[in-house]
C-alpha atoms as a PDB file:
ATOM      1  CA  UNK A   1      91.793 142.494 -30.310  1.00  0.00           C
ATOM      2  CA  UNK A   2      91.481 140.049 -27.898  1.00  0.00           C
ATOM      3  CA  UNK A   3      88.536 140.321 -25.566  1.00  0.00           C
ATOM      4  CA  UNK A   4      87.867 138.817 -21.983  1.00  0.00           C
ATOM      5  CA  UNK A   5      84.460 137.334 -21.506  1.00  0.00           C
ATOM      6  CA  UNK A   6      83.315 137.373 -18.008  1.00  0.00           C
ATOM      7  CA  UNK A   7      79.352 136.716 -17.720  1.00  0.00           C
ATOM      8  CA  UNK A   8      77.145 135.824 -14.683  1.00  0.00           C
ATOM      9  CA  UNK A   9      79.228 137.773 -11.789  1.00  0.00           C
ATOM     10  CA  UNK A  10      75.884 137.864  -9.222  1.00  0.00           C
ATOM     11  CA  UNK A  11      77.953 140.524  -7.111  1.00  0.00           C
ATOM     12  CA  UNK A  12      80.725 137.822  -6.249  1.00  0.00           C
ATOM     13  CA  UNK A  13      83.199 140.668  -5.552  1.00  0.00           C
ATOM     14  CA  UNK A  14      86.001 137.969  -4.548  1.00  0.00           C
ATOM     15  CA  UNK A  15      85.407 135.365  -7.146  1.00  0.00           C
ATOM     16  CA  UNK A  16      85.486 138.914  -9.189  1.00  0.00           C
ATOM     17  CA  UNK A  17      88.800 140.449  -8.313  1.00  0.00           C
ATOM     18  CA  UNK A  18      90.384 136.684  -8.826  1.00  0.00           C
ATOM     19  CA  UNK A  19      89.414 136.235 -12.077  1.00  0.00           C
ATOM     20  CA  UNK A  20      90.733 140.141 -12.874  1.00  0.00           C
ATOM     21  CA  UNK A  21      93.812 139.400 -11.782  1.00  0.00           C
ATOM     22  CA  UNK A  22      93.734 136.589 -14.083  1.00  0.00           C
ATOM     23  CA  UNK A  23      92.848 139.122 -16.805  1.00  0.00           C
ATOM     24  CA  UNK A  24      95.610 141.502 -16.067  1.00  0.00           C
ATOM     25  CA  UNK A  25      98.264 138.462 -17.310  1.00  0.00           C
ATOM     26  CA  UNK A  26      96.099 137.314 -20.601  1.00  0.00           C
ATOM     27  CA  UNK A  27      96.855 140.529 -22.639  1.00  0.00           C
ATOM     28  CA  UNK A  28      93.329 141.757 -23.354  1.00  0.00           C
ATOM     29  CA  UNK A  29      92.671 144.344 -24.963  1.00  0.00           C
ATOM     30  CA  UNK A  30      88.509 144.238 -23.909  1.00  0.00           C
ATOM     31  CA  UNK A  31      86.239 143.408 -21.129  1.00  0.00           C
ATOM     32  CA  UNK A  32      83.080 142.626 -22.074  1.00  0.00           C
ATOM     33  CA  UNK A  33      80.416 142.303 -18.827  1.00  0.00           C
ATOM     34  CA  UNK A  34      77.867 139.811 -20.028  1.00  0.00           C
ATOM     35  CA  UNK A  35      74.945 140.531 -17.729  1.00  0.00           C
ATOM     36  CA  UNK A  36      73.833 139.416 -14.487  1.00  0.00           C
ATOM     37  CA  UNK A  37      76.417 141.423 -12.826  1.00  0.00           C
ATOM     38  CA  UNK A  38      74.852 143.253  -9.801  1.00  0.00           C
ATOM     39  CA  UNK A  39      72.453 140.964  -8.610  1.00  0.00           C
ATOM     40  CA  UNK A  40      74.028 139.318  -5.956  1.00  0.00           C
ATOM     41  CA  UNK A  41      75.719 140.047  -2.377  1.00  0.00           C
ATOM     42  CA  UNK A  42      78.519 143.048  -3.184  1.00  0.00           C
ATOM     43  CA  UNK A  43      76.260 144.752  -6.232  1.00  0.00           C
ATOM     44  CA  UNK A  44      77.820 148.605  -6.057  1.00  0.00           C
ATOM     45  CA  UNK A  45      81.297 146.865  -5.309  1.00  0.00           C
ATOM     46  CA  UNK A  46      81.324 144.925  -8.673  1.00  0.00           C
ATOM     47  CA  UNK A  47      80.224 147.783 -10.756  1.00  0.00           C
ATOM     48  CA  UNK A  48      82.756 149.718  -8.837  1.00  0.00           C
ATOM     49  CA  UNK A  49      85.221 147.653  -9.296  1.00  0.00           C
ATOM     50  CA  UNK A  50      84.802 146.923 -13.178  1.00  0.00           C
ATOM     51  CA  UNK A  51      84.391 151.400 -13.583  1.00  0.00           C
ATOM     52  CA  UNK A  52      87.673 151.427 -12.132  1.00  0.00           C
ATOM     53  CA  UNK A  53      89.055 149.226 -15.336  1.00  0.00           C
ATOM     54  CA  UNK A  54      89.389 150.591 -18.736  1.00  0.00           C
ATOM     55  CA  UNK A  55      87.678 148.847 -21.505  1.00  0.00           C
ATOM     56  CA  UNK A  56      85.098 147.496 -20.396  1.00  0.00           C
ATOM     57  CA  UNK A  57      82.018 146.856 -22.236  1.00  0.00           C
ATOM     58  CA  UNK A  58      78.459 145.810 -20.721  1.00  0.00           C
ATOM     59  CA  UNK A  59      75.356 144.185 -21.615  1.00  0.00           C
ATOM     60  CA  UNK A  60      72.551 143.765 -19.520  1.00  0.00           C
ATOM     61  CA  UNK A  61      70.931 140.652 -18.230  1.00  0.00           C
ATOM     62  CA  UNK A  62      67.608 139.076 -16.807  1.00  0.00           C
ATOM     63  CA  UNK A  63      68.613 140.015 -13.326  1.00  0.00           C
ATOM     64  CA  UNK A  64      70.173 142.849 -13.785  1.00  0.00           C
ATOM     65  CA  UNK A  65      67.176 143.948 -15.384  1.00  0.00           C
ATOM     66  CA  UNK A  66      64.924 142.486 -12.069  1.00  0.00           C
ATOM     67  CA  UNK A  67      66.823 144.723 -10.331  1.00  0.00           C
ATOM     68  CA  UNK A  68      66.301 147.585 -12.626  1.00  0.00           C
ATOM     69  CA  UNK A  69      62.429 146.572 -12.156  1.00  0.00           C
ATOM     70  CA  UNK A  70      62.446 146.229  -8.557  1.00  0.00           C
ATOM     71  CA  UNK A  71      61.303 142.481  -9.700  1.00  0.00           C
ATOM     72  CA  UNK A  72      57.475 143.153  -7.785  1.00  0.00           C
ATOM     73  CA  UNK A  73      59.350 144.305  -4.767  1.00  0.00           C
ATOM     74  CA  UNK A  74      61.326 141.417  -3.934  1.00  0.00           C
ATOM     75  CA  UNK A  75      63.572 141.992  -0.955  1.00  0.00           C
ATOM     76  CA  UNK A  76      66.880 140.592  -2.887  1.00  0.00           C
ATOM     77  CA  UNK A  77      66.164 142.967  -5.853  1.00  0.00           C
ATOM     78  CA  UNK A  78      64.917 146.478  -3.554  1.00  0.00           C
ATOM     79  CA  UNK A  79      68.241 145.857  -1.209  1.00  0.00           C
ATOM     80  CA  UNK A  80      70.070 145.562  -4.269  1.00  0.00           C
ATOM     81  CA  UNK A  81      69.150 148.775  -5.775  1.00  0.00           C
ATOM     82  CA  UNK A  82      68.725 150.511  -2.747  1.00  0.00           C
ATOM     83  CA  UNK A  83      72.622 149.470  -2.767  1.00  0.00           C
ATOM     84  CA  UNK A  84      73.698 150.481  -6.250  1.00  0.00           C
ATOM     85  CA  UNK A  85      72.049 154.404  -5.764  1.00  0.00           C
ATOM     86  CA  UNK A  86      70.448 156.343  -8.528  1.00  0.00           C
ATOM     87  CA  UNK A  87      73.562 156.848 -10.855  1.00  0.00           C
ATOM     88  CA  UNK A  88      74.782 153.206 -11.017  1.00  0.00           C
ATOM     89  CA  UNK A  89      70.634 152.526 -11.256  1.00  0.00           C
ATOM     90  CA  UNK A  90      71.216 154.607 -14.125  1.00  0.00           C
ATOM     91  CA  UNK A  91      74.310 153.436 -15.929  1.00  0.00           C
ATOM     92  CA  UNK A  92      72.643 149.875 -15.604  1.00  0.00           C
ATOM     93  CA  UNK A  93      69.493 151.017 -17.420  1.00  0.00           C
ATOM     94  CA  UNK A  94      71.745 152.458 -19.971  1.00  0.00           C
ATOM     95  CA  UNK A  95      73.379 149.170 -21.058  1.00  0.00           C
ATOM     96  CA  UNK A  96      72.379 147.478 -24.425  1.00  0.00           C
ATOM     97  CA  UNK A  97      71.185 143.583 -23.968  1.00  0.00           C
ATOM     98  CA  UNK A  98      74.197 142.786 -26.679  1.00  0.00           C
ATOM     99  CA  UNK A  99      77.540 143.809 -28.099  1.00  0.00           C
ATOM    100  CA  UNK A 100      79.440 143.186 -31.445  1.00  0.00           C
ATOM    101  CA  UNK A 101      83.111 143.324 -31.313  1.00  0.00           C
ATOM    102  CA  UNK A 102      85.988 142.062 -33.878  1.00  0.00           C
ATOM    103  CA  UNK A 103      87.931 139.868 -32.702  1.00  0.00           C
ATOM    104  CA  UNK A 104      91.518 138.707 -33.567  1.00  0.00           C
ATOM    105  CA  UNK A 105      91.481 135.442 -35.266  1.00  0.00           C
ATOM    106  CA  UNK A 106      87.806 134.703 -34.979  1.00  0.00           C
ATOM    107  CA  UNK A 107      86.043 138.184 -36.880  1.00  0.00           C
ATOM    108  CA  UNK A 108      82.762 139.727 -35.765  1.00  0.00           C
ATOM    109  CA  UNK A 109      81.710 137.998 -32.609  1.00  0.00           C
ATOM    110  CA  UNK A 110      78.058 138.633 -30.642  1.00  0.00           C
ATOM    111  CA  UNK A 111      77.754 139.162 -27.216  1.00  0.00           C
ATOM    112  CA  UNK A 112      74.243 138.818 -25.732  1.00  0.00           C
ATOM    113  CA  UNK A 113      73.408 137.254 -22.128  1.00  0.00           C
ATOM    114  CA  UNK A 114      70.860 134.655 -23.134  1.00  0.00           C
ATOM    115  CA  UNK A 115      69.795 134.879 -26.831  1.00  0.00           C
ATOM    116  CA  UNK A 116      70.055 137.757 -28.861  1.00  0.00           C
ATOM    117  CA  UNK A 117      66.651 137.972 -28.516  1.00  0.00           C
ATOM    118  CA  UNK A 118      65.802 137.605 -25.179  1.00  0.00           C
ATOM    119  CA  UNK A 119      68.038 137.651 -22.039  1.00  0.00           C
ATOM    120  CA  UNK A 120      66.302 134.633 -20.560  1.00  0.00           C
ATOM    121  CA  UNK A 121      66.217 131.961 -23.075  1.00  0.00           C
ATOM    122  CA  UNK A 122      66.582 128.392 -21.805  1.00  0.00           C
ATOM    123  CA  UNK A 123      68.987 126.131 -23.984  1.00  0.00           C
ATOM    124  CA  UNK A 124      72.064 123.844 -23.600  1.00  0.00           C
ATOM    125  CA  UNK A 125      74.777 122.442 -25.170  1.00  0.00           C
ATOM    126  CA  UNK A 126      72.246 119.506 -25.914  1.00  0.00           C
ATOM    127  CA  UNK A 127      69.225 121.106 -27.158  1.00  0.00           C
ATOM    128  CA  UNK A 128      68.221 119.894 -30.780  1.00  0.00           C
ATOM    129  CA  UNK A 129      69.889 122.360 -33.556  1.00  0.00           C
ATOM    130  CA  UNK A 130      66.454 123.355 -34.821  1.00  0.00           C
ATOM    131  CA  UNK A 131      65.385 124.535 -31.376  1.00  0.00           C
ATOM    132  CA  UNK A 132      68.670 126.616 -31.056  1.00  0.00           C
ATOM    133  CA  UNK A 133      68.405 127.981 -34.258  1.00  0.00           C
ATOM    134  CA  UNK A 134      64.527 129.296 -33.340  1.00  0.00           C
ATOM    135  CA  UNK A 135      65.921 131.053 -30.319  1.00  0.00           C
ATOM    136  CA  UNK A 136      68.488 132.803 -32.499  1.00  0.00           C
ATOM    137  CA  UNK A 137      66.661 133.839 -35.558  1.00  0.00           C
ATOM    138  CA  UNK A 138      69.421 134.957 -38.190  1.00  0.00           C
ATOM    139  CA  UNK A 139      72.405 135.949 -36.447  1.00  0.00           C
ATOM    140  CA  UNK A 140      75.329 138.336 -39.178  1.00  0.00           C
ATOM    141  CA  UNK A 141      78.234 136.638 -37.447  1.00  0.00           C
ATOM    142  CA  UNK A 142      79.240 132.781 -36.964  1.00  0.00           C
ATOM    143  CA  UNK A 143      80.000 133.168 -33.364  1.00  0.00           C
ATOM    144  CA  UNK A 144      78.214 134.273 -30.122  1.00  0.00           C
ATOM    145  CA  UNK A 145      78.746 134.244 -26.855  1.00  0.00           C
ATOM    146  CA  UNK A 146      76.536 133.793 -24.299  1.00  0.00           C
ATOM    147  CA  UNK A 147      76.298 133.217 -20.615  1.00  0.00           C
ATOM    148  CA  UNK A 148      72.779 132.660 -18.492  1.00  0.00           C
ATOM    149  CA  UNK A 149      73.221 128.914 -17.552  1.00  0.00           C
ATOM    150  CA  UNK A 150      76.322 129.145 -15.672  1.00  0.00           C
ATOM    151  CA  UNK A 151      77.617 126.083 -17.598  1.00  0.00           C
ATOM    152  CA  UNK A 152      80.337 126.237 -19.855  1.00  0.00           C
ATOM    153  CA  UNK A 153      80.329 124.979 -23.745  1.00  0.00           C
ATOM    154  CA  UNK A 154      81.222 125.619 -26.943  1.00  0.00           C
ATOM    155  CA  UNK A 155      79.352 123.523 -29.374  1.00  0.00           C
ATOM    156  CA  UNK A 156      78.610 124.317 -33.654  1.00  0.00           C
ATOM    157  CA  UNK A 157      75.982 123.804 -35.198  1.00  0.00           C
ATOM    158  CA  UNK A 158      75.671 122.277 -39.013  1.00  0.00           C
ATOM    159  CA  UNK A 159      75.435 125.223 -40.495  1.00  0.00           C
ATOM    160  CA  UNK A 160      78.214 126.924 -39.143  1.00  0.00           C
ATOM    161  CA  UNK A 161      77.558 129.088 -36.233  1.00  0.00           C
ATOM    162  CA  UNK A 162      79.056 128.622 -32.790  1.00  0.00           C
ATOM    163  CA  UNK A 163      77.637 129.316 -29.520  1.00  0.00           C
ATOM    164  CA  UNK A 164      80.057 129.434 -26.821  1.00  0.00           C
ATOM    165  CA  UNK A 165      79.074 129.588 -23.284  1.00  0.00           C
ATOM    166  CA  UNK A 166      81.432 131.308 -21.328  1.00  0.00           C
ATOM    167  CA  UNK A 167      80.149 130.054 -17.506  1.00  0.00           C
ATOM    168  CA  UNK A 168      79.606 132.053 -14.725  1.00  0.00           C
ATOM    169  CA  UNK A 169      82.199 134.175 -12.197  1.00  0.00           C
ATOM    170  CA  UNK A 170      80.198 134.292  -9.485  1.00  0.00           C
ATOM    171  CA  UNK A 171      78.269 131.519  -9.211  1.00  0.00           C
ATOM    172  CA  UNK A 172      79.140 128.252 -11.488  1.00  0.00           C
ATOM    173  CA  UNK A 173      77.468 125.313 -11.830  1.00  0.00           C
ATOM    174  CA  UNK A 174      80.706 123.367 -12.457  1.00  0.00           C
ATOM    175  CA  UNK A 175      81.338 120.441 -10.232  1.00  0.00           C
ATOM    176  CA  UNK A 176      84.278 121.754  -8.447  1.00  0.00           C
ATOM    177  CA  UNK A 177      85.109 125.026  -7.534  1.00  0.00           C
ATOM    178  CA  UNK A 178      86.029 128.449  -8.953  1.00  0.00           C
ATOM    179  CA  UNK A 179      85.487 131.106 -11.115  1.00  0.00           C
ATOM    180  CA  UNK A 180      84.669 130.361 -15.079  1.00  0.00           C
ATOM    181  CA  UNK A 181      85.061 132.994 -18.268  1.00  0.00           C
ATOM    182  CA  UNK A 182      86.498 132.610 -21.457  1.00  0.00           C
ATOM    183  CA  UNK A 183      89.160 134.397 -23.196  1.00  0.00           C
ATOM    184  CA  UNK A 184      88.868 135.241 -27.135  1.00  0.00           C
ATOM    185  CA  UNK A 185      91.416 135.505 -29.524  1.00  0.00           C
ATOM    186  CA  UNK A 186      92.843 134.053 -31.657  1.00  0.00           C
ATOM    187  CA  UNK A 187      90.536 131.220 -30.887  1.00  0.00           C
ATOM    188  CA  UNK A 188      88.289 130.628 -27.799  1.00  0.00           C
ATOM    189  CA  UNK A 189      89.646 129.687 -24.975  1.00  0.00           C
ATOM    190  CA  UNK A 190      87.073 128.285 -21.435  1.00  0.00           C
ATOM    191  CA  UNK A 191      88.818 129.561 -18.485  1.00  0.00           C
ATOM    192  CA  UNK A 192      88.848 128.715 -14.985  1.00  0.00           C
ATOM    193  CA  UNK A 193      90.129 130.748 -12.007  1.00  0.00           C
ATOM    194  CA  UNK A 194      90.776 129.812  -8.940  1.00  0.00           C
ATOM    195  CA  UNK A 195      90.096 131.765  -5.552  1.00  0.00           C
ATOM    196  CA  UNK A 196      89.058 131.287  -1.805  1.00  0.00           C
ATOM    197  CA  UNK A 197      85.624 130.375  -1.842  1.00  0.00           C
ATOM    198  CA  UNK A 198      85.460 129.732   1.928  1.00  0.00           C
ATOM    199  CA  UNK A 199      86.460 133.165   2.509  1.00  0.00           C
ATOM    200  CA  UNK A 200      84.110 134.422   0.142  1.00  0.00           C
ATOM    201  CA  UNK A 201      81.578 132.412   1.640  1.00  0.00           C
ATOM    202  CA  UNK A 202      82.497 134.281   4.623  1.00  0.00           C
ATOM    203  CA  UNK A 203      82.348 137.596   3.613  1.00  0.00           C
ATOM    204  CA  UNK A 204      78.749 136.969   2.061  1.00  0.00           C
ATOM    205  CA  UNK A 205      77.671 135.613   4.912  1.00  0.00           C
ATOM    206  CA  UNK A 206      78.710 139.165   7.201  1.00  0.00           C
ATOM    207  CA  UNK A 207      77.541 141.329   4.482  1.00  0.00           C
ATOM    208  CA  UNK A 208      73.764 141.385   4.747  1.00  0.00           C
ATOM    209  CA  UNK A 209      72.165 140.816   1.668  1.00  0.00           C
ATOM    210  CA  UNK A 210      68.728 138.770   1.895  1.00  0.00           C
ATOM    211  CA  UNK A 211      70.559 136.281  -0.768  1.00  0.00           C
ATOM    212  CA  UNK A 212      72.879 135.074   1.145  1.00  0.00           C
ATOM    213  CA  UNK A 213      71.947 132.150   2.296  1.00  0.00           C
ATOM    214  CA  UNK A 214      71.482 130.676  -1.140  1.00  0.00           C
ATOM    215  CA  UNK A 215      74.185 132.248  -2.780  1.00  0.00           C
ATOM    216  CA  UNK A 216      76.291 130.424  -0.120  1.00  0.00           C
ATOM    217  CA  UNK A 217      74.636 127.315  -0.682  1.00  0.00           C
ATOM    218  CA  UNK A 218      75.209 127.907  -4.807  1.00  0.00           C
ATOM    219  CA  UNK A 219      79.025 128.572  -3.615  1.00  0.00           C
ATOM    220  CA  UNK A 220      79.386 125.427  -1.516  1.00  0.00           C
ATOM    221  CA  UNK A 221      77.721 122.819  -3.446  1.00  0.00           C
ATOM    222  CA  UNK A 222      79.541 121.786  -5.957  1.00  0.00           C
ATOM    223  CA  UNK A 223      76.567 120.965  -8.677  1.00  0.00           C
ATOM    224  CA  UNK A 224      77.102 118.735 -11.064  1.00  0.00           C
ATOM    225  CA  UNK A 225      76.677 119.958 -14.610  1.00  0.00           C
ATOM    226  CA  UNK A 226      75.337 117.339 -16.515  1.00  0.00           C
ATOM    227  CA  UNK A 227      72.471 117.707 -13.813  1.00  0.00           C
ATOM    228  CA  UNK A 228      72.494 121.087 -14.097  1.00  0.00           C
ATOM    229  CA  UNK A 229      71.867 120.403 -18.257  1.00  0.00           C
ATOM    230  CA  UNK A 230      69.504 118.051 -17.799  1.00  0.00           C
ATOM    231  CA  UNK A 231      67.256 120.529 -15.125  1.00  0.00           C
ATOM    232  CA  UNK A 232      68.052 123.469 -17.484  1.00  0.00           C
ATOM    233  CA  UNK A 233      66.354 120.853 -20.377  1.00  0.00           C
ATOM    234  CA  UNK A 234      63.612 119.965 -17.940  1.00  0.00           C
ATOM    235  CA  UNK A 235      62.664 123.816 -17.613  1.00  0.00           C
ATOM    236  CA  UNK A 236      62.483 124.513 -21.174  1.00  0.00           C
ATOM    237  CA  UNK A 237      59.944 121.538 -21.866  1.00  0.00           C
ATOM    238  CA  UNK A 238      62.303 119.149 -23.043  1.00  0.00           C
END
């Protein structure tokens, strides 16, 4: 099997159908959705999009889950659901926070957004081994793959197991432009698709969502990512 990884869409429906195209030439056998997928300017469009594609797994993430919540009533989160309707409200509720798959050349991988134990865990492909290792508790498989910092990596630790970051569709923090997943199998491969972004920027911009301005402002700076590793260090008390 080999499996397509894309994590961290935030509703991007063009940086979305780029990197699908992408997908349709890599042979995959799998999607797997790794969370954070609605929240964002085109919400029922992504999941739309994806329900239109056969095998496609899903796990949930921390804003997918705010939406889920209605996040205290937070205008980005209520348009957002108010968006998706009560049956894709549903299907997101009925997603698991990770997945296990077998994949060719590599064996029993872990899919989870974050952690495996929460889907908002802060770490980096710097944070000390022993603090990874606490977030992860005893993992049966000696690779995951995560998402939730929207910066690529694959690092391995000492003992064996490797974390692999697969970056973020809709909203990288990269340097340059573009649309970030990773393909699995045989090995790992960090991907990077390219795409439009000043006509997404456009599009996000005409279609009304109460995040647009920042999601635009995510899209056109390009943010440096040993910054962004550094602030992500900064957040978790490093």
């Amino acid at each position: 099997m080999r499996v397509a990884a894309l994590y961290d869409v935030h509703g991007n429906l063009p940086a979305l159908e780029a990197v699908l195209d992408d997908v349709e030439h890599a042979s995959v056998d799998a999607v797997v959705c790794g969370g954070d997928l609605v929240a964002g300017p085109f919400p029922a469009e992504v999941l739309d999009r994806l329900a239109a594609r056969p095998s496609v797994r899903y796990l949930r993430g921390n804003a997918d889950r705010s939406v889920l919540e209605r996040d205290d009533a937070s205008p980005e989160a209520l348009w957002c659901a108010e968006r998706l309707g009560r049956d894709r409200l549903e299907a997101i509720a009925s997603w698991p926070t990770t997945v296990r798959l077998t994949v060719d050349g590599l064996g029993p991988v872990l899919f989870c957004h974050a952690t495996p134990r929460s889907d908002e865990s802060l770490f980096t492909r710097i944070t000390p081994e022993a603090d990874v290792l606490e977030l992860f508790g005893p993992v049966e498989t000696d690779l995951v793959v995560c998402g939730h910092t929207h910066v690529q990596f694959d690092r391995t630790l000492p003992g064996g197991l490797r974390i692999v970051n697969a970056g973020s569709v809709g909203m990288p923090y990269e340097g340059r432009p573009g649309a970030f997943w990773a393909l699995l199998g045989p090995d790992v491969e960090l991907r990077r698709t390219e795409y439009d972004v000043d006509a997404a920027v456009a599009s996000i911009r005409a279609g009304g969502s109460p995040a647009a301005g920042r999601v635009v402002e995510w899209l056109s700076d390009s943010y440096d990512p040993e910054e962004v590793t550094a602030y992500w260090e900064s957040r978790r008390g490093a």
